[in-house]
C-alpha atoms as a PDB file:
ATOM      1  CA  UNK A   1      61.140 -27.029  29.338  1.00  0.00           C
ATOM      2  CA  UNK A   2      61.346 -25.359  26.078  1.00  0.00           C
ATOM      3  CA  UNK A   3      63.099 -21.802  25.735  1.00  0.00           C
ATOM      4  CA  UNK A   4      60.065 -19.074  24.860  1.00  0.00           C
ATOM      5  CA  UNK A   5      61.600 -18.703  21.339  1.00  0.00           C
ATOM      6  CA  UNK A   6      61.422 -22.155  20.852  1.00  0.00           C
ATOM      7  CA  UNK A   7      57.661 -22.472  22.058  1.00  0.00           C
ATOM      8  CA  UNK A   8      56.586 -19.600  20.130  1.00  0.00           C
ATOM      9  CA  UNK A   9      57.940 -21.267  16.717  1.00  0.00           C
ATOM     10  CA  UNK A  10      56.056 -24.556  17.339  1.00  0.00           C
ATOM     11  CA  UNK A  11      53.083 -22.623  17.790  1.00  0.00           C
ATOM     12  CA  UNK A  12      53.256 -20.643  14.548  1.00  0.00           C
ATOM     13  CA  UNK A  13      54.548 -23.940  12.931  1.00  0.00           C
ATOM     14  CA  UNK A  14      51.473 -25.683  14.379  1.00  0.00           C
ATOM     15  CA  UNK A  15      49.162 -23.063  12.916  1.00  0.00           C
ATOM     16  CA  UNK A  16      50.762 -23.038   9.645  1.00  0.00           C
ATOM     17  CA  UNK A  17      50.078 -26.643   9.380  1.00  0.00           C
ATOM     18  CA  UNK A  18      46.369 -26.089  10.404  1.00  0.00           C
ATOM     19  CA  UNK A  19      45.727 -23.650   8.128  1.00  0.00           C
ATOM     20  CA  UNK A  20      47.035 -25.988   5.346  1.00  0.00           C
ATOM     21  CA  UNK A  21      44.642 -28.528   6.123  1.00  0.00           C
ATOM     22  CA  UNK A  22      41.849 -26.126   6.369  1.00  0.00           C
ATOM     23  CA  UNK A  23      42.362 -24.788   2.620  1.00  0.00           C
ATOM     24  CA  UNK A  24      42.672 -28.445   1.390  1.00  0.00           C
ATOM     25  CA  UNK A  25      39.017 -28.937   2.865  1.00  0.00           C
ATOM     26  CA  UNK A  26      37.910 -26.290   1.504  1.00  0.00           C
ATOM     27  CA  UNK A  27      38.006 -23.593   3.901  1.00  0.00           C
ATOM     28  CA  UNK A  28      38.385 -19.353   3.010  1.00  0.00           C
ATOM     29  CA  UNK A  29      41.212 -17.884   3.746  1.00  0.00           C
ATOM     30  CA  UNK A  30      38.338 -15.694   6.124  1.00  0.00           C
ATOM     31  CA  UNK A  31      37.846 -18.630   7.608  1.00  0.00           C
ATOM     32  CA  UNK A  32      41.026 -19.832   8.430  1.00  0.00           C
ATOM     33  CA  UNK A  33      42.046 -16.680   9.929  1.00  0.00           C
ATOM     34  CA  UNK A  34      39.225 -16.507  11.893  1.00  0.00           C
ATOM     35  CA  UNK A  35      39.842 -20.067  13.585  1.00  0.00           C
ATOM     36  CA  UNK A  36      43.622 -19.614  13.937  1.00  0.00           C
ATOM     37  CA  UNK A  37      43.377 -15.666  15.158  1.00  0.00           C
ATOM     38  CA  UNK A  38      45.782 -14.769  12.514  1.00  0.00           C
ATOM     39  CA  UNK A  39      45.180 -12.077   9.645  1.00  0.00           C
ATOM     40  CA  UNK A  40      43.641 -12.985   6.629  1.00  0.00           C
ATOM     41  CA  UNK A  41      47.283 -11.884   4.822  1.00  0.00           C
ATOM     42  CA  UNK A  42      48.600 -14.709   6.922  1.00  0.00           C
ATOM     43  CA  UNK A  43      45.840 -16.669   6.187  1.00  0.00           C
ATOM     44  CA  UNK A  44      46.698 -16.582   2.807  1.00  0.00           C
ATOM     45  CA  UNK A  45      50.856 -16.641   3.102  1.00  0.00           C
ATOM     46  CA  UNK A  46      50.562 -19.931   4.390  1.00  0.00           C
ATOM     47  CA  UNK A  47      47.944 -21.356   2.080  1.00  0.00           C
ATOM     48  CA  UNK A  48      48.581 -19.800  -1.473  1.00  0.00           C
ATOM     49  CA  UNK A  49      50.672 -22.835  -2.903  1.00  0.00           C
ATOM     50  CA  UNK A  50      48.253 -25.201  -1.597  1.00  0.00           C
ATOM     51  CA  UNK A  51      46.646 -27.379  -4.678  1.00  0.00           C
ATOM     52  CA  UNK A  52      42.701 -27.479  -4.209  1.00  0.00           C
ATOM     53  CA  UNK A  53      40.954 -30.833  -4.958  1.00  0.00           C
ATOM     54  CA  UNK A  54      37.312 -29.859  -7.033  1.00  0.00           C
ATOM     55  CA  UNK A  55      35.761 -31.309  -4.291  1.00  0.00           C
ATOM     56  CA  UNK A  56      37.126 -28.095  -2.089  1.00  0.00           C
ATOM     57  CA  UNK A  57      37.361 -25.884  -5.194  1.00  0.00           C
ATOM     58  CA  UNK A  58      33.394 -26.074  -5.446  1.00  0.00           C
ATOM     59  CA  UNK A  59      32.949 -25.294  -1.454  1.00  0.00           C
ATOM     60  CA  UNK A  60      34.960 -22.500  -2.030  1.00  0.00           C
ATOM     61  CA  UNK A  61      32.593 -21.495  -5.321  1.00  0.00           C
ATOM     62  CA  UNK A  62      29.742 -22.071  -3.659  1.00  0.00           C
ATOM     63  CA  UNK A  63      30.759 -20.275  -0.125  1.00  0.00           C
ATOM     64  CA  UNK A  64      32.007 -17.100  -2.767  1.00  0.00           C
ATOM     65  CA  UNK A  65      28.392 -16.997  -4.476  1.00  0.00           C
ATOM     66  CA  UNK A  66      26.446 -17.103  -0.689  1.00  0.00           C
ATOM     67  CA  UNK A  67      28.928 -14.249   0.418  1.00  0.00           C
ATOM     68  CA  UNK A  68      27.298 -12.624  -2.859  1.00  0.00           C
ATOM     69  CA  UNK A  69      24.190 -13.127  -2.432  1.00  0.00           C
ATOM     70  CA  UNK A  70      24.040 -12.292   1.308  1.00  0.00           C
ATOM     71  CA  UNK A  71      25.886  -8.826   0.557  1.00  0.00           C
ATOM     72  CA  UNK A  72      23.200  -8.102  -2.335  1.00  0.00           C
ATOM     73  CA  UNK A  73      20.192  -8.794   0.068  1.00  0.00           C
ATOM     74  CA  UNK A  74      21.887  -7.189   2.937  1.00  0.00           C
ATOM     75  CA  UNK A  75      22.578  -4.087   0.091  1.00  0.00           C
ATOM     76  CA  UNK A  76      18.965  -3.877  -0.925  1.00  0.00           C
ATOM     77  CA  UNK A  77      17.504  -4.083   2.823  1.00  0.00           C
ATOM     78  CA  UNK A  78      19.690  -1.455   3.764  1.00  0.00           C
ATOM     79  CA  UNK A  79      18.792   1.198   0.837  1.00  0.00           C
ATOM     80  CA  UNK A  80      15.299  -0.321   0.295  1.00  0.00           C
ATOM     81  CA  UNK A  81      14.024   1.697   2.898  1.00  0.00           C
ATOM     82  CA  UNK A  82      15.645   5.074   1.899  1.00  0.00           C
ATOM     83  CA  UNK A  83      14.529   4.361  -2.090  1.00  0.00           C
ATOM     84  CA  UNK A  84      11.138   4.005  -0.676  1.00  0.00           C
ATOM     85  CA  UNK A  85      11.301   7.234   1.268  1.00  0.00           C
ATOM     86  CA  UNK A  86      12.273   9.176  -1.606  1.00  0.00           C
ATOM     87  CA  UNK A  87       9.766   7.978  -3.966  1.00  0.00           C
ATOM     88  CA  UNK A  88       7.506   9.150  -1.402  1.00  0.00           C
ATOM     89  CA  UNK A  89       9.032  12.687  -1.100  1.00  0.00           C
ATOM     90  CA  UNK A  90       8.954  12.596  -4.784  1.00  0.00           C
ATOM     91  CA  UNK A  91       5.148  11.808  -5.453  1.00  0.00           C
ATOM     92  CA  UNK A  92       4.293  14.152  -2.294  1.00  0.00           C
ATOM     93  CA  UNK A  93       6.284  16.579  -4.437  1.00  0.00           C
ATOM     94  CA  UNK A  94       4.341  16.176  -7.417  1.00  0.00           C
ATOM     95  CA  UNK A  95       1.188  15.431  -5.718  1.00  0.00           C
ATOM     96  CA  UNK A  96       1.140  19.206  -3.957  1.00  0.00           C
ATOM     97  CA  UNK A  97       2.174  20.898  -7.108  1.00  0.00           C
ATOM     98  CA  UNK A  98      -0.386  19.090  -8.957  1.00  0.00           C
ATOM     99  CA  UNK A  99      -2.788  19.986  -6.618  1.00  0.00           C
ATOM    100  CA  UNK A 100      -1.757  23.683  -6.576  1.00  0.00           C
ATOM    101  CA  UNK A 101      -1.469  24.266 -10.875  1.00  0.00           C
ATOM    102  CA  UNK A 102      -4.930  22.536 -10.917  1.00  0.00           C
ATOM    103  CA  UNK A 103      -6.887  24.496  -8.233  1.00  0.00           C
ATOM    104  CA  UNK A 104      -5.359  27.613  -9.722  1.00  0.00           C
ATOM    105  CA  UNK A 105      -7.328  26.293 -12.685  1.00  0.00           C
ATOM    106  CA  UNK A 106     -10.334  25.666 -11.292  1.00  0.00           C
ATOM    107  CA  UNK A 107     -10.526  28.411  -8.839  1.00  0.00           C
ATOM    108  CA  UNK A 108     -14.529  27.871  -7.821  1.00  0.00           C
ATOM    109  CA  UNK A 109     -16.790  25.203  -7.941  1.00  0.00           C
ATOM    110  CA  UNK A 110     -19.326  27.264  -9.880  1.00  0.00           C
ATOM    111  CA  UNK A 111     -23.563  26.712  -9.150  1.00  0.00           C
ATOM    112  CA  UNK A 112     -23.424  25.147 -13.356  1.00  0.00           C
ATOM    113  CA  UNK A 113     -20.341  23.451 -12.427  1.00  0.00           C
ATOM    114  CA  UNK A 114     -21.572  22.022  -9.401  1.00  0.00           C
ATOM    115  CA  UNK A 115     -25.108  20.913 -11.030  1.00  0.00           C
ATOM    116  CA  UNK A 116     -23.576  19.194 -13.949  1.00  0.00           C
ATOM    117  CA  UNK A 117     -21.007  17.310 -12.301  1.00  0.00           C
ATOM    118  CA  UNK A 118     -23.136  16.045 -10.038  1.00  0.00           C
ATOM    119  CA  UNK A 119     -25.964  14.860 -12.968  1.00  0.00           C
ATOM    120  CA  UNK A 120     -22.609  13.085 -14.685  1.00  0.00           C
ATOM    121  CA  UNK A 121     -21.916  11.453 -11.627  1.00  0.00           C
ATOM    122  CA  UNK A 122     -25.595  10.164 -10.833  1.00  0.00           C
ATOM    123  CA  UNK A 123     -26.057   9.186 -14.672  1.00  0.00           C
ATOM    124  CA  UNK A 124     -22.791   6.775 -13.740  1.00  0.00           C
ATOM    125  CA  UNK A 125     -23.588   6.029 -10.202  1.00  0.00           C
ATOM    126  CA  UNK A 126     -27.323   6.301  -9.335  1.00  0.00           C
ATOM    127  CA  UNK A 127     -30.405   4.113  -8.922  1.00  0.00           C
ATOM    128  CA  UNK A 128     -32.258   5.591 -12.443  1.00  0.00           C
ATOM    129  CA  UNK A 129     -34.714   2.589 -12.713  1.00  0.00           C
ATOM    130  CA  UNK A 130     -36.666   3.677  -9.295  1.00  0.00           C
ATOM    131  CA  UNK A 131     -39.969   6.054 -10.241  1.00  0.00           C
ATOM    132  CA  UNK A 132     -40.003   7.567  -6.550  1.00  0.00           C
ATOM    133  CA  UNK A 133     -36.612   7.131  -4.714  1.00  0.00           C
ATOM    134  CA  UNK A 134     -33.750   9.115  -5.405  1.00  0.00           C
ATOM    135  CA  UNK A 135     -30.570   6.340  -4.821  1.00  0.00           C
ATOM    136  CA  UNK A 136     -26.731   7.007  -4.474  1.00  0.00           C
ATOM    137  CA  UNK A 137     -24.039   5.129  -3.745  1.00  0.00           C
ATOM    138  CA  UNK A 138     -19.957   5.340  -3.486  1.00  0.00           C
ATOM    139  CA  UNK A 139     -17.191   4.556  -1.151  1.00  0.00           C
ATOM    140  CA  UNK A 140     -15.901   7.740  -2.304  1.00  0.00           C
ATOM    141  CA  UNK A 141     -16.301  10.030   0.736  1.00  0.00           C
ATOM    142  CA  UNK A 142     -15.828  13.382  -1.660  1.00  0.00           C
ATOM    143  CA  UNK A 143     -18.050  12.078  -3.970  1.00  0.00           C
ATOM    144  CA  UNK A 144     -20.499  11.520  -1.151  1.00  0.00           C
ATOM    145  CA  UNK A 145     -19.948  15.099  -0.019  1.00  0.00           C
ATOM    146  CA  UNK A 146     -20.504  16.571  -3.596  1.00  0.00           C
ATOM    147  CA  UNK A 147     -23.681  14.907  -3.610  1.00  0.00           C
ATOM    148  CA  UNK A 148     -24.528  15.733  -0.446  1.00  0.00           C
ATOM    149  CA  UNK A 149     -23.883  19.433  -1.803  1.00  0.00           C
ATOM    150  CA  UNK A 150     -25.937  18.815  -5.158  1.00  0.00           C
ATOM    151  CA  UNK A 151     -29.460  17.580  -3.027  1.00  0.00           C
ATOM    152  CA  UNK A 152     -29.124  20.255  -0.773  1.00  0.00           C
ATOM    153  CA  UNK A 153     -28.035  22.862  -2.908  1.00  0.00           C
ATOM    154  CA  UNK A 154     -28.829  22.297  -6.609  1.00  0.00           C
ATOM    155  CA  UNK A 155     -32.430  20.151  -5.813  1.00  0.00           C
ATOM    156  CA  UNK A 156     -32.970  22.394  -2.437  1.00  0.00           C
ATOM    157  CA  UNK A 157     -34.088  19.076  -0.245  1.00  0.00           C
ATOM    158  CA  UNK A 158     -34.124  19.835   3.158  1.00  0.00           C
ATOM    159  CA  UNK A 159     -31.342  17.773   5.465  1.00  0.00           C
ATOM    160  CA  UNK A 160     -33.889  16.148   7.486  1.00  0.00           C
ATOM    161  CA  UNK A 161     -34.961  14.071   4.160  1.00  0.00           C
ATOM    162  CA  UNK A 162     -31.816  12.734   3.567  1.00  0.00           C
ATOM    163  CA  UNK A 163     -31.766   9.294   4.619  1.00  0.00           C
ATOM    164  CA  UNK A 164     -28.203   6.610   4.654  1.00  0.00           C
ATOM    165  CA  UNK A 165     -27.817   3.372   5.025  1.00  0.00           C
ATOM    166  CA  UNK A 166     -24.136   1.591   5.218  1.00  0.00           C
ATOM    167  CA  UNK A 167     -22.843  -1.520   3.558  1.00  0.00           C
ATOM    168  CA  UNK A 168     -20.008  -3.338   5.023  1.00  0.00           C
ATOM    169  CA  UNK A 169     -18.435  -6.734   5.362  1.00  0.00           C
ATOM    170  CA  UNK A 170     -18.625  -8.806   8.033  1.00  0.00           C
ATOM    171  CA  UNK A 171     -15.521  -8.072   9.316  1.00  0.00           C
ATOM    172  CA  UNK A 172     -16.058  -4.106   9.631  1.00  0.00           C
ATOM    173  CA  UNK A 173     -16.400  -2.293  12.748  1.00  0.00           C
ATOM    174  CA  UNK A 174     -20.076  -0.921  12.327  1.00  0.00           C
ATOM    175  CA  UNK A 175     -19.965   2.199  15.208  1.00  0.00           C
ATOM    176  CA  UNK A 176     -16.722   3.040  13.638  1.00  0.00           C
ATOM    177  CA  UNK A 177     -18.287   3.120  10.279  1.00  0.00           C
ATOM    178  CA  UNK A 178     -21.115   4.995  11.318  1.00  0.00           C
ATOM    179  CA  UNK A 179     -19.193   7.784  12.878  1.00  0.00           C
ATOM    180  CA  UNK A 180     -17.278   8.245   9.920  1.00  0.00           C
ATOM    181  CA  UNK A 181     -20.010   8.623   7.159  1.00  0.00           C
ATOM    182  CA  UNK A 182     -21.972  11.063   9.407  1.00  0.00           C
ATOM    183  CA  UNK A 183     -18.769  12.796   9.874  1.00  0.00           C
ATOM    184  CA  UNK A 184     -18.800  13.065   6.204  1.00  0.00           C
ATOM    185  CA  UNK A 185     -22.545  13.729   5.107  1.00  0.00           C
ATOM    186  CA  UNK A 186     -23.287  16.267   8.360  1.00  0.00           C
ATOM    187  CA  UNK A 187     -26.467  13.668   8.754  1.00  0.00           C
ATOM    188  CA  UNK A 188     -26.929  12.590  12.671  1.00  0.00           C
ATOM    189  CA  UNK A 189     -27.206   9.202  13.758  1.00  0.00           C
ATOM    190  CA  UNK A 190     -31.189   9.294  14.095  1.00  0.00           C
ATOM    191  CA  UNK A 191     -31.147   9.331   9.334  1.00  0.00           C
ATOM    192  CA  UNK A 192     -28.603   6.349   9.521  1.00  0.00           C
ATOM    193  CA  UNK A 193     -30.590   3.114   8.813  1.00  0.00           C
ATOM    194  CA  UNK A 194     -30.078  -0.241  10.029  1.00  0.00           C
ATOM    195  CA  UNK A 195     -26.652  -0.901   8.882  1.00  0.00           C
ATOM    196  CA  UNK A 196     -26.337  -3.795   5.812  1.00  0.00           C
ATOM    197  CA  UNK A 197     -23.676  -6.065   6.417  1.00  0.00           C
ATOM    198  CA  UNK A 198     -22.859  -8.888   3.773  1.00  0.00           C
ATOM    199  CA  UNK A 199     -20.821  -9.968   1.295  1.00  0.00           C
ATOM    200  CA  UNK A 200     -22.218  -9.230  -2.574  1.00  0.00           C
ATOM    201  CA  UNK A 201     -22.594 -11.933  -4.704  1.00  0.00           C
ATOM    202  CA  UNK A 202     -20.539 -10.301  -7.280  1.00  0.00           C
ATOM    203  CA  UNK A 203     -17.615 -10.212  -5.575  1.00  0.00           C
ATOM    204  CA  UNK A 204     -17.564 -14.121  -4.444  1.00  0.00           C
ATOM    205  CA  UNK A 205     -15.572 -13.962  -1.240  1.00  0.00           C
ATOM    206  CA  UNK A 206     -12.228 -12.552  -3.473  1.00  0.00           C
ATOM    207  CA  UNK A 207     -12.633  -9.071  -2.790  1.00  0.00           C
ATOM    208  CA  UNK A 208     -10.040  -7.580  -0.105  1.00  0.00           C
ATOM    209  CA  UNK A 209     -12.274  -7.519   3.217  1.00  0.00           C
ATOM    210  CA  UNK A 210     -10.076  -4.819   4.596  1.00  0.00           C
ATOM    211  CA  UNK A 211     -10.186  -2.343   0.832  1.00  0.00           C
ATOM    212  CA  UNK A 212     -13.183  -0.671   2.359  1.00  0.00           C
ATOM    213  CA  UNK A 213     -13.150  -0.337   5.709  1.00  0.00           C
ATOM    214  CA  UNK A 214     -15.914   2.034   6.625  1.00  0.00           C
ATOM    215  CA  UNK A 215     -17.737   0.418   3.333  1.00  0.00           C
ATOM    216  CA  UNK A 216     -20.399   1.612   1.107  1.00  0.00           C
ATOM    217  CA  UNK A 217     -22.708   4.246   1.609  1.00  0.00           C
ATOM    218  CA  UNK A 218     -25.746   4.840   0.146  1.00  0.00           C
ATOM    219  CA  UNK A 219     -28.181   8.125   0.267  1.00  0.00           C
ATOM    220  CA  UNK A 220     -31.645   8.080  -0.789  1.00  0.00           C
ATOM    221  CA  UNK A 221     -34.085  10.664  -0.963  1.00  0.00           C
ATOM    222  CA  UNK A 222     -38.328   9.646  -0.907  1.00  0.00           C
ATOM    223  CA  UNK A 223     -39.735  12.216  -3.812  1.00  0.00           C
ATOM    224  CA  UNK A 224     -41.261  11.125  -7.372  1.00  0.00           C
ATOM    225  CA  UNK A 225     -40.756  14.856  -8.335  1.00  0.00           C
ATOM    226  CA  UNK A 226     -36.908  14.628  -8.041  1.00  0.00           C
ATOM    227  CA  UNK A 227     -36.625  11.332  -8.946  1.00  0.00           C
ATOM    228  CA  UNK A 228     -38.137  12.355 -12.616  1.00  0.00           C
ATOM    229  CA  UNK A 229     -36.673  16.031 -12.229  1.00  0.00           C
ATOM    230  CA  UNK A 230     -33.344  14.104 -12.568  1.00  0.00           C
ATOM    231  CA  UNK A 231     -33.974  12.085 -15.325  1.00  0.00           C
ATOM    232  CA  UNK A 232     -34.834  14.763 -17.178  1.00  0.00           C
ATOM    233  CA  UNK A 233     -31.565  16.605 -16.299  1.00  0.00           C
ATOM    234  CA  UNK A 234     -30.183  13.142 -17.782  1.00  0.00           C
ATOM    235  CA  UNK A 235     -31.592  12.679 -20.969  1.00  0.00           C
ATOM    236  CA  UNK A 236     -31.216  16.684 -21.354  1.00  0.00           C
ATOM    237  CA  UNK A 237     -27.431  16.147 -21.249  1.00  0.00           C
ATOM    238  CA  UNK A 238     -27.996  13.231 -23.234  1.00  0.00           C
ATOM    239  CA  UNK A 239     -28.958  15.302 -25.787  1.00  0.00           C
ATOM    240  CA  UNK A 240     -26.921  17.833 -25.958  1.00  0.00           C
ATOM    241  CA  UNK A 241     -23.892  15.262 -26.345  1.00  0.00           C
END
């Protein structure tokens, strides 16, 4: 039986010869110290005068370039998430002092402010070809409100003549989209008509189903005398432009 000394050097001698056959095929010296449980100093002792063949030069190349590339992807997943959180902080930033420098400019939504912002947005968004029905529609729920606001207020018709009716896709939840827009207008249930559900032939299947969840509403009002008390508000402002 071999003394321990003697046992030990075979061993290392052993290794050494190992890891010299690794680097010719093309092994890292990472590798190589990871099979033989030696350092990667070792690793590389033992290997460093070793002449590579191109065949195990370009495994090494290529191996090199993957270690790369997996420390760039593992990089960007890893600080990804905390870029995206502080272009969020950022924005919120802005966003509230935004919000602050312009209501300090507007202050009140004046009875003339209210009136001709609403006209502008009717002029863009209404049903003007109708001789009897007042017609609105948005997605918008705070342009909803504001019109909600401008009948009421502005054209003084009573709550109770409001009517809606919803749009949606197929795909929509329809309670859920009721609850929301009466939320929004203050109408009950009983002034929501039968719900519309399709798809518009404008948007030919490409439009995101889930873009508008609660979809489209739409308020309309029964009264010739608004419906021509508006268009004259219209082509007044027309006018004056």
């Amino acid at each position: 039986m071999p003394r321990p000394g003697v046992r030990l050097s075979y061993l290392y001698q052993n290794k050494q010869l190992r890891a010299i056959e690794f680097r010719r095929k093309g092994y890292s010296y990472q590798e190589i110290a990871k099979s033989l449980e030696v350092s990667k100093s070792t690793a590389y002792y033992w290997t460093k005068q070793v002449r590579l063949s191109k065949r195990a030069q370009r495994k090494i190349e290529k191996k090199i370039k993957d270690a790369i590339r997996k420390g760039i992807v593992a990089y960007n997943k890893k600080y990804a998430k905390i870029r995206s959180q502080e272009a969020i902080q950022r924005k919120t930033k802005w966003k509230e002092k935004a919000y602050k420098e312009i209501l300090q400019e507007l202050k009140t939504l004046s009875r003339r402010d209210l009136m001709l912002l609403s006209i502008a947005i009717y002029w863009a968004e209404g049903y003007t070809r109708s001789k009897n029905v007042v017609r609105v529609s948005n997605s918008d729920p705070f342009i909803i409100r504001l019109m909600m606001r401008f009948f009421q207020e502005i054209c003084q018709v009573p709550k109770e003549k409001i009517r809606a009716t919803v749009h949606l896709y197929p795909q929509a939840d329809i309670r859920k989209a009721l609850r929301y827009w009466s939320k929004v207008t203050g109408l009950p249930m009983e002034q929501f008509t039968k719900p519309q559900v399709q798809i518009s032939r404008s948007s030919k299947r490409k439009r995101d189903s889930h873009r508008l969840p609660y979809g489209t509403l739409h308020l309309n009002i029964s009264s010739t005398e608004l419906t021509w008390k508006i268009k004259g508000w219209i082509q007044g402002i027309g006018r004056l432009i």
